[in-house]
C-alpha atoms as a PDB file:
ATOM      1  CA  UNK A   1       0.000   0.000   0.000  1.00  0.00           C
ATOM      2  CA  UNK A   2       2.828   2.415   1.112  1.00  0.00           C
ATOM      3  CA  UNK A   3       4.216   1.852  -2.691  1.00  0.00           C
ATOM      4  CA  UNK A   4       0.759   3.160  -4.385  1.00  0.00           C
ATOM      5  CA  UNK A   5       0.574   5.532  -2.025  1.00  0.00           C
ATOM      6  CA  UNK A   6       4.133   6.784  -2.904  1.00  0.00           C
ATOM      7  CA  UNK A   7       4.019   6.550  -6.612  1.00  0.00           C
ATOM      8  CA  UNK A   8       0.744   8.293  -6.514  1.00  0.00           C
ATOM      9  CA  UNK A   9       2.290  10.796  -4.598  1.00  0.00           C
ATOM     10  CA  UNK A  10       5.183  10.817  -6.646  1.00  0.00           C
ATOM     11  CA  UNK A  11       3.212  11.124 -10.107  1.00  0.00           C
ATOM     12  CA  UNK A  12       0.866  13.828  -8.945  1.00  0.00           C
ATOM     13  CA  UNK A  13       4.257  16.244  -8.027  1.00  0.00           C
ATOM     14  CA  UNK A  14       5.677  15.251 -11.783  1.00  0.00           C
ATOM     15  CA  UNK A  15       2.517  16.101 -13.144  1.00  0.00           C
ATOM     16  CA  UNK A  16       1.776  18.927 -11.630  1.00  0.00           C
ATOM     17  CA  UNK A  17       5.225  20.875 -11.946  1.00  0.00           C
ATOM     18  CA  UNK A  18       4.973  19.857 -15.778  1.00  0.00           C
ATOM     19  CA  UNK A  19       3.861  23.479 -17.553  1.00  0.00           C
ATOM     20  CA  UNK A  20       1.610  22.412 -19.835  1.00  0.00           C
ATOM     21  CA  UNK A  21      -0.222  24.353 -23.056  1.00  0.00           C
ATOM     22  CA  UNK A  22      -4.105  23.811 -23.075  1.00  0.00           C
ATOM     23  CA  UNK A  23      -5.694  24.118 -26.038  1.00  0.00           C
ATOM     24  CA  UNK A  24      -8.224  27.308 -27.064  1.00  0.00           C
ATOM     25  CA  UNK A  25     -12.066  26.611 -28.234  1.00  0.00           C
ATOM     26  CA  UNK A  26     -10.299  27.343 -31.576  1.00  0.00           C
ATOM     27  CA  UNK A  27      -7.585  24.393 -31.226  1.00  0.00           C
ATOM     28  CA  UNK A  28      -5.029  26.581 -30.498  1.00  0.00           C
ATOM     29  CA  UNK A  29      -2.494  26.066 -28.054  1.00  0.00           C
ATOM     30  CA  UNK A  30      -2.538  28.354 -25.020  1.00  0.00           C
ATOM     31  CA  UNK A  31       0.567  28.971 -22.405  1.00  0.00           C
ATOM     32  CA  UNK A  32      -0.085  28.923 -19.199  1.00  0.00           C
ATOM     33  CA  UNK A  33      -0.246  32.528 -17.245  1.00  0.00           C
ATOM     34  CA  UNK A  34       3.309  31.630 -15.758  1.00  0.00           C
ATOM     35  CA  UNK A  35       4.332  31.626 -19.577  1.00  0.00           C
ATOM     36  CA  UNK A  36       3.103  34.663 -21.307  1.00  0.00           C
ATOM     37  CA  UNK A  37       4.660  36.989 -21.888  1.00  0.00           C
ATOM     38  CA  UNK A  38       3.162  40.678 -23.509  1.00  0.00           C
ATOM     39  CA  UNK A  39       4.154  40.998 -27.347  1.00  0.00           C
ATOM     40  CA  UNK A  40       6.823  43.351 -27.393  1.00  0.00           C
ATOM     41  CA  UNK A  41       6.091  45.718 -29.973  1.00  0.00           C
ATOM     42  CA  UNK A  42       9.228  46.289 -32.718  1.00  0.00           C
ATOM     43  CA  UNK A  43       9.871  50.075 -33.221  1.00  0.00           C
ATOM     44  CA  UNK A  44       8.481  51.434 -36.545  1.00  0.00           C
ATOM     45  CA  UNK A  45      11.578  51.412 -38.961  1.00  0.00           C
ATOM     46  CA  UNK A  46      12.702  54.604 -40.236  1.00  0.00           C
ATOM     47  CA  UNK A  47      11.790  55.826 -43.359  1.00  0.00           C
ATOM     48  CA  UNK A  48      14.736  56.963 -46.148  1.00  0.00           C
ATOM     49  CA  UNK A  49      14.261  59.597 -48.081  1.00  0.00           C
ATOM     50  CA  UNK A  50      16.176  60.260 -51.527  1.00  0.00           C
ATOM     51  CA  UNK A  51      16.239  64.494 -52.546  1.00  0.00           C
ATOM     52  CA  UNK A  52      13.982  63.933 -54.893  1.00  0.00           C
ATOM     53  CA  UNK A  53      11.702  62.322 -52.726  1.00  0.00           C
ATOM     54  CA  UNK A  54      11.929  65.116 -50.032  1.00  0.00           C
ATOM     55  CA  UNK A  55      11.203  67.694 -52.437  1.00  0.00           C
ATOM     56  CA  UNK A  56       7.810  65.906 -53.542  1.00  0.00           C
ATOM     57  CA  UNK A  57       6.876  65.892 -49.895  1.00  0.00           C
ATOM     58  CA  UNK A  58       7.632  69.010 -49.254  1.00  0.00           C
ATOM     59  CA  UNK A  59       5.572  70.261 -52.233  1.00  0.00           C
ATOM     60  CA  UNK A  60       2.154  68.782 -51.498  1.00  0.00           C
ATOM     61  CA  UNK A  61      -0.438  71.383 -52.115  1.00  0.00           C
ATOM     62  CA  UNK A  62      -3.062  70.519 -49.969  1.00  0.00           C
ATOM     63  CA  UNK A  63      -5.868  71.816 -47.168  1.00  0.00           C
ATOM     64  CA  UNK A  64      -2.712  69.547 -44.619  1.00  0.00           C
ATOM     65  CA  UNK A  65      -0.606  71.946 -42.848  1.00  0.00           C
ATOM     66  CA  UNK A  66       2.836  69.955 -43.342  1.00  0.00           C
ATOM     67  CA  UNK A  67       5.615  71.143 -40.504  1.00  0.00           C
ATOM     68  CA  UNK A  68       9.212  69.956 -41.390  1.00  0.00           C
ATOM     69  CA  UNK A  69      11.680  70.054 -38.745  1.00  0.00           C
ATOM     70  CA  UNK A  70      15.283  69.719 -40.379  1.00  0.00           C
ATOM     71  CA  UNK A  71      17.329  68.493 -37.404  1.00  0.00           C
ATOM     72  CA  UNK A  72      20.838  66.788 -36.784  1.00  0.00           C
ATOM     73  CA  UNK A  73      21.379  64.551 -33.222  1.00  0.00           C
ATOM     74  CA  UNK A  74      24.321  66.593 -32.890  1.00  0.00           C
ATOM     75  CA  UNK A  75      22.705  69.871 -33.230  1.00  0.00           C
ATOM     76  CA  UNK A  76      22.150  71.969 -29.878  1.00  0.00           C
ATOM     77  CA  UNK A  77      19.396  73.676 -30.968  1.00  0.00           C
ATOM     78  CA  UNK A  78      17.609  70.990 -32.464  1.00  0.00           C
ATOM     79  CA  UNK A  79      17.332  69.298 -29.509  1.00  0.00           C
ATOM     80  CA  UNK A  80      16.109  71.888 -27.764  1.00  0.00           C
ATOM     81  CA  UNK A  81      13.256  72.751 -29.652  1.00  0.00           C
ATOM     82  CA  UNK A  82      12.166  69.104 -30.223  1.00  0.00           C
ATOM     83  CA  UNK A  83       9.565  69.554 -26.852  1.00  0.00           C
ATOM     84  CA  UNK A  84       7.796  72.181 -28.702  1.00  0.00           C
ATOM     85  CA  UNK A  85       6.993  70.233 -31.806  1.00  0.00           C
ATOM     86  CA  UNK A  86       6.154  67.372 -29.822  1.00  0.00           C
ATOM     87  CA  UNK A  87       3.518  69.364 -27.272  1.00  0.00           C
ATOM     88  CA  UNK A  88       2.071  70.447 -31.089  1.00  0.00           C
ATOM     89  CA  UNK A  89       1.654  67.035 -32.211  1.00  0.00           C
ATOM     90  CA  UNK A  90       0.016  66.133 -29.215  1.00  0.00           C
ATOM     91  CA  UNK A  91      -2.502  69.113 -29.379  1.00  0.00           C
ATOM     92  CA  UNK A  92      -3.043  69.034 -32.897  1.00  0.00           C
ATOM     93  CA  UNK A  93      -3.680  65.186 -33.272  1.00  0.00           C
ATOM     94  CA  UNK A  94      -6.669  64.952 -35.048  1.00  0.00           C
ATOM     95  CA  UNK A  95      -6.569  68.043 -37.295  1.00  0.00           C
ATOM     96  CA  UNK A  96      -5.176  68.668 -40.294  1.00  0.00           C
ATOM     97  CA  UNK A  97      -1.632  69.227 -39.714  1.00  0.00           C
ATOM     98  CA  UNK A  98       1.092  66.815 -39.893  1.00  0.00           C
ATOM     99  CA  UNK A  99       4.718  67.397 -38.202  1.00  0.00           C
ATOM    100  CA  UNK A 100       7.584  65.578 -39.705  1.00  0.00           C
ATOM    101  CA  UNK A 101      11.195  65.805 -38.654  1.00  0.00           C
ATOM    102  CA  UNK A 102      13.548  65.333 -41.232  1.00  0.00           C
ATOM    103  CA  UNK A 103      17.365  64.025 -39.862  1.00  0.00           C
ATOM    104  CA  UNK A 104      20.265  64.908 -41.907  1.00  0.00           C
ATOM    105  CA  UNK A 105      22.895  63.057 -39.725  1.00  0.00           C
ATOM    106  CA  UNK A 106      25.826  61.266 -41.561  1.00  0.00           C
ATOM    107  CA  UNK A 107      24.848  58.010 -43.028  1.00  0.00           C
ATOM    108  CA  UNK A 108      26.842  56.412 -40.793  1.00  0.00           C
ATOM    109  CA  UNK A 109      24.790  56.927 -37.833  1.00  0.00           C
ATOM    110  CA  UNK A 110      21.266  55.769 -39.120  1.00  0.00           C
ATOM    111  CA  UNK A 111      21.587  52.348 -37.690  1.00  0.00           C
ATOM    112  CA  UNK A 112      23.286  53.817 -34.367  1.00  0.00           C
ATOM    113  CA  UNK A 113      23.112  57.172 -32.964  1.00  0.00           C
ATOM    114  CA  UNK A 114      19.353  58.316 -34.888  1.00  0.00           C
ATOM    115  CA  UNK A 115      17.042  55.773 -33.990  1.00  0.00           C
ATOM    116  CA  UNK A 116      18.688  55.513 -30.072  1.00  0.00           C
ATOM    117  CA  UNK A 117      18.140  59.515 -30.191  1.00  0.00           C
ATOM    118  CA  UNK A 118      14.544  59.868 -32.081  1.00  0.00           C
ATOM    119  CA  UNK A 119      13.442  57.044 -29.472  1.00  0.00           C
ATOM    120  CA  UNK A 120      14.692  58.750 -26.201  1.00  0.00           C
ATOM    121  CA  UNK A 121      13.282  61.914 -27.808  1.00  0.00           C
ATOM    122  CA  UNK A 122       9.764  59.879 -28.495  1.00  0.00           C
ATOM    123  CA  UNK A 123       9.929  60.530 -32.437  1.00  0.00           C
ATOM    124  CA  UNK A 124      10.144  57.859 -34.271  1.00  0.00           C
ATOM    125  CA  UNK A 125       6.856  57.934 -35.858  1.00  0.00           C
ATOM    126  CA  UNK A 126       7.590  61.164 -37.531  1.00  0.00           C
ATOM    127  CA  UNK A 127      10.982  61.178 -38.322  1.00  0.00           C
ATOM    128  CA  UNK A 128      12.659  60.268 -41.541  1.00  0.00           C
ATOM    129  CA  UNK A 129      15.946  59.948 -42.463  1.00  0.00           C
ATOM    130  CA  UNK A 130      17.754  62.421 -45.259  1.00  0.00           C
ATOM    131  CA  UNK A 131      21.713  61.861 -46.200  1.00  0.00           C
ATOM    132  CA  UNK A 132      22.357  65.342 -46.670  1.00  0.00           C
ATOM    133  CA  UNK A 133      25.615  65.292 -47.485  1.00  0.00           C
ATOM    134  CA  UNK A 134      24.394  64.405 -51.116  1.00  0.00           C
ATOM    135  CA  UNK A 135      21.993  67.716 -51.235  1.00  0.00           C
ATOM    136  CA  UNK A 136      23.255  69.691 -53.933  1.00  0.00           C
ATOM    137  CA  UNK A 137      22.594  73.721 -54.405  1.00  0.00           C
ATOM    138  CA  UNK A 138      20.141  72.835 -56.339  1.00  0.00           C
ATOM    139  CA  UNK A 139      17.829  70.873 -54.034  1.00  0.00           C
ATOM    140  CA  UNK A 140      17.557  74.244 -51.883  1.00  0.00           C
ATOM    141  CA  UNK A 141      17.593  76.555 -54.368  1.00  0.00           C
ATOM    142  CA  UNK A 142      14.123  74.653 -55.562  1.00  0.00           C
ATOM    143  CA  UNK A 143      12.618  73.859 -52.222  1.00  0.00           C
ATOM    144  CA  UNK A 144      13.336  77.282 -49.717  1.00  0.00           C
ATOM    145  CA  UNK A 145      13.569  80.903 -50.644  1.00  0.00           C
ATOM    146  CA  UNK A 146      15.782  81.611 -47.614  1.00  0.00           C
ATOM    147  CA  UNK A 147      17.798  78.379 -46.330  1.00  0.00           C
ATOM    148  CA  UNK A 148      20.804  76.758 -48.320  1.00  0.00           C
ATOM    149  CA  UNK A 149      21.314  74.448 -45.884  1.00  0.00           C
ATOM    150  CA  UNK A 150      24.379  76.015 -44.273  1.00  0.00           C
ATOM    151  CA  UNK A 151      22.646  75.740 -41.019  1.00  0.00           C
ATOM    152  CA  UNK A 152      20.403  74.145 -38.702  1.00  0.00           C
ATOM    153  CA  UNK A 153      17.742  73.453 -37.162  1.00  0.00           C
ATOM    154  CA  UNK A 154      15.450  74.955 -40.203  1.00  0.00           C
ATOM    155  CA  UNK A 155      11.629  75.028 -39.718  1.00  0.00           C
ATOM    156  CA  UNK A 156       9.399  74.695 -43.441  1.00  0.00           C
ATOM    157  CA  UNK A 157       5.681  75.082 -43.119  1.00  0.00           C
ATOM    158  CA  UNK A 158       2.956  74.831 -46.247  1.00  0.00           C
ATOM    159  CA  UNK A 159      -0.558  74.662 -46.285  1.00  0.00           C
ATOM    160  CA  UNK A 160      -1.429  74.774 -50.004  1.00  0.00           C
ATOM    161  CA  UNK A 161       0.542  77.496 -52.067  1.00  0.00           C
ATOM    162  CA  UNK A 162       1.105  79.460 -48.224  1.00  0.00           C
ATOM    163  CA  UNK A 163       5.160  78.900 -46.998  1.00  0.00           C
ATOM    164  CA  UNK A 164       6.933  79.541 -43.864  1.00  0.00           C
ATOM    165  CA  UNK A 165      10.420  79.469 -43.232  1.00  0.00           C
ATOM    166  CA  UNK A 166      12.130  79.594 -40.137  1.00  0.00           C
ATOM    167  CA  UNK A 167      16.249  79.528 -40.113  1.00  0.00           C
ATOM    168  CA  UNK A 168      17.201  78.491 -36.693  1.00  0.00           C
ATOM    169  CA  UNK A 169      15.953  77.701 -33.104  1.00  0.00           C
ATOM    170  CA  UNK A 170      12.285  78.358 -33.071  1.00  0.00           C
ATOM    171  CA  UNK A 171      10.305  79.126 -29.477  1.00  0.00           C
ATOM    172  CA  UNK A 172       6.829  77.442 -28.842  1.00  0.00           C
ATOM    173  CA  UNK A 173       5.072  80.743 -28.923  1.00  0.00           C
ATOM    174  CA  UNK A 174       6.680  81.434 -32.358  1.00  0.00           C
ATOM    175  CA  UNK A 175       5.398  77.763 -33.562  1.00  0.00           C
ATOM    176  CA  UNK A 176       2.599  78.129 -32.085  1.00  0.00           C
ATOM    177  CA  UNK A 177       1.901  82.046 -33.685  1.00  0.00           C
ATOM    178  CA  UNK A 178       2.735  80.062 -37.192  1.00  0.00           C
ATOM    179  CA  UNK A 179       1.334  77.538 -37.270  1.00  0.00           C
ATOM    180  CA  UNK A 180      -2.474  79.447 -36.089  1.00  0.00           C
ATOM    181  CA  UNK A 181      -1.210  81.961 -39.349  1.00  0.00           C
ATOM    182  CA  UNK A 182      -1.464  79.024 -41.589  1.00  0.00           C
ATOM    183  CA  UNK A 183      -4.455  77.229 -40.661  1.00  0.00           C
ATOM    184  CA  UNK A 184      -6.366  80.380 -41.125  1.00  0.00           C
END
């Protein structure tokens, strides 16, 4: 008796240290809660743009207020004014304005320094990358009346055939004053 007693005993701690998958009304198998674990959710990857492809964005003619942020991880400035667009995006979500920031670090830091920065700067999702060391005269000669890219950070605003430029550091009230000019 002691030896059924024991194996019993013995069997039910096997089986019930054994994690086990039960299956779902749909046939699935299911983890147990121990097990799961919340689907970790892989950053968006960043978008490349060519010149050509930046100017086509930057020339939409549309009732869309697009704000481009030019910006560098390097760049003082930049970084500093980053809050402001990002209190925008949150107040504007929903209306008709759309806030890109446009990086024009070296190549050699889009797998490394840009996407560690834009994510500790909570960016990601509106970032895209730009190698500007191939932008020619040309490219801002056709896309800004003032900036030729000797400097940044560089604000462009359009809403349809309306512009705004903005060569340097720009305040929150100063967005914020632009920005309410264009959606007029």
């Amino acid at each position: 008796m002691k030896k059924i007693i024991l194996s019993s005993l013995f069997l039910i701690s096997v089986f019930s240290c054994k994690k086990e998958n039960t299956k779902t009304e749909d046939g699935m198998a299911a983890q147990d809660s121990v097990s799961v674990s919340e689907p970790s959710k892989a950053p968006a990857v960043l978008k490349m743009y060519t010149a050509e492809q930046t100017s086509k964005f930057l020339s939409k003619k549309n009732d869309t207020l697009y704000v481009t942020n030019f910006f560098a991880t390097w760049c003082g400035p930049c970084v500093k004014e980053i809050p402001h667009f990002k209190n925008k995006i949150q107040e504007l979500n929903g209306k008709p304005v759309k806030i890109t920031f446009i990086s024009v670090d070296s190549k050699n830091d889009w797998n490394t320094k840009v996407p560690q920065f834009v994510d500790e700067q909570g960016i990601r999702n509106n970032t895209v990358l730009l190698d500007g060391q191939l932008l020619g005269g040309d490219f801002f000669a056709a896309n800004f009346k003032e900036w030729d890219g000797s400097a940044i950070p560089f604000t462009f605003m359009r809403r349809g055939d309306k512009t705004d430029e903005t060569l340097g550091m720009i305040s929150e009230e100063q967005l914020t004053e632009k920005i309410n000019s264009l959606l007029k």
